[in-house]
Protein backbone atom coordinates (compact mmCIF):
# COMPACT_ATOMS: atom_id res chain seq x y z
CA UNK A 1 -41.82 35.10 17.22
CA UNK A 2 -41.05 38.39 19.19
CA UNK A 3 -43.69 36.98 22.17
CA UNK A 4 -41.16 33.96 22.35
CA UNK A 5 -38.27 36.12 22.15
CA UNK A 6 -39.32 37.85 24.95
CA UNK A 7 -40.71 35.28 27.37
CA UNK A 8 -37.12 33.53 26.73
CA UNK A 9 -35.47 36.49 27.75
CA UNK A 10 -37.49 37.22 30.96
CA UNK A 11 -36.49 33.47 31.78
CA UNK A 12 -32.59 33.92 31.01
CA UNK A 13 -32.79 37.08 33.29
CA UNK A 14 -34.37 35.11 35.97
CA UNK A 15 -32.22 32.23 35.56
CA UNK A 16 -28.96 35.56 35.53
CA UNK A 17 -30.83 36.79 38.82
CA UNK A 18 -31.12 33.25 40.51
CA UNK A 19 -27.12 32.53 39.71
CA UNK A 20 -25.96 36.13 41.05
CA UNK A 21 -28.35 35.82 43.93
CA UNK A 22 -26.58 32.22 44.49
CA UNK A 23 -23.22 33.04 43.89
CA UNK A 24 -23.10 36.23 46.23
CA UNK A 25 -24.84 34.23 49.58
CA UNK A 26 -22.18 31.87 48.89
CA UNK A 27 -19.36 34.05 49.49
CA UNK A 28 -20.87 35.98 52.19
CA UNK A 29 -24.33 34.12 53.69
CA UNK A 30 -24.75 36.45 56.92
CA UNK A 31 -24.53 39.42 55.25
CA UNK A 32 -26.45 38.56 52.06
CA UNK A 33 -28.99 37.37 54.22
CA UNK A 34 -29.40 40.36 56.22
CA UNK A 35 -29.25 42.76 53.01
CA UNK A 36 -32.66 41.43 52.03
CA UNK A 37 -34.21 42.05 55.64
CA UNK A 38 -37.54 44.08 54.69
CA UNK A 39 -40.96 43.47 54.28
CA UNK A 40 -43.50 41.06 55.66
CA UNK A 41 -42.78 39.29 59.25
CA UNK A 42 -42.54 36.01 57.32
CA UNK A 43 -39.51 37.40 54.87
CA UNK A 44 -37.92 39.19 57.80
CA UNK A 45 -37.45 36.08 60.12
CA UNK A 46 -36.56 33.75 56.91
CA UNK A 47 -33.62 36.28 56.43
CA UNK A 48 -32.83 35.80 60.49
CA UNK A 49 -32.62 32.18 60.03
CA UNK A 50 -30.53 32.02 57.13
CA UNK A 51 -28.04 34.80 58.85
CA UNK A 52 -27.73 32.61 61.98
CA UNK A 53 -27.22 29.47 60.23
CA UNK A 54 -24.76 30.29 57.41
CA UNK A 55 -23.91 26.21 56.56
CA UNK A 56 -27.83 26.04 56.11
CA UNK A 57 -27.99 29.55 54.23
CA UNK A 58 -24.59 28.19 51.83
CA UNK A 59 -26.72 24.81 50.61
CA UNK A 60 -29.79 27.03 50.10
CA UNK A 61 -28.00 29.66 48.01
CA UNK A 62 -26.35 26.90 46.27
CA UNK A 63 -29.09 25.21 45.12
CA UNK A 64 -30.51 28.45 44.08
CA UNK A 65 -27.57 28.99 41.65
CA UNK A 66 -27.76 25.79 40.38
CA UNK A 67 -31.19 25.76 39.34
CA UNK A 68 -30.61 29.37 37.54
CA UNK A 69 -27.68 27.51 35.78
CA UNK A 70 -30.25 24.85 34.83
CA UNK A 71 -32.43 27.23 33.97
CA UNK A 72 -30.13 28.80 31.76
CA UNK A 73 -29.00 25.17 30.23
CA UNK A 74 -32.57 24.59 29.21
CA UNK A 75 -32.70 28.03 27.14
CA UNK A 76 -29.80 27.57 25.45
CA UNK A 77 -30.36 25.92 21.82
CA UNK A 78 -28.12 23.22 20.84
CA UNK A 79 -25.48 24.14 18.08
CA UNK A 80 -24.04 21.43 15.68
C-alpha cells in the first residue's frame, strides 16, 4: 500500500512538472527555452532550436502539458 502510494505520487509530480514546464514555454518559448541552456552539447543546441523557432517550441511545450494533464487524468480514481 505505501509503495503504491508513493510511486503514484512521484507520477502526479511528474505529470505537475510536465504541465508547469508546458504551460510556462507557452507564454514565453524564447526565454523558457534559453533558461534551460546547460549541460551536454546535445541539450544546449536543442534549447537553440526551440529559442529560434518559438511556433515549433509553442506545439512542443504544448504537447508536453497535455500529456502531464493525461498523465494526471490517468491517476485520478473515478468517484461515483
Amino acid at each position: 500500500m505505501t509503495n503504491n502510494l508513493m510511486t503514484r505520487r512521484l507520477i502526479q509530480l511528474g505529470a505537475l512538472f510536465l504541465i508547469g514546464d508546458g504551460v510556462m514555454g507557452l507564454l514565453k518559448p524564447r526565454w523558457h527555452s534559453l533558461l534551460w541552456h546547460f549541460g551536454p552539447q546535445i541539450a544546449r543546441a536543442a534549447t537553440e532550436e526551440l529559442a529560434e523557432h518559438p511556433n515549433t517550441a509553442r506545439a512542443i511545450y504544448l504537447a508536453e502539458a497535455a500529456i502531464g494533464a493525461a498523465l494526471a487524468s490517468c491517476q485520478t480514481p473515478e468517484v461515483e
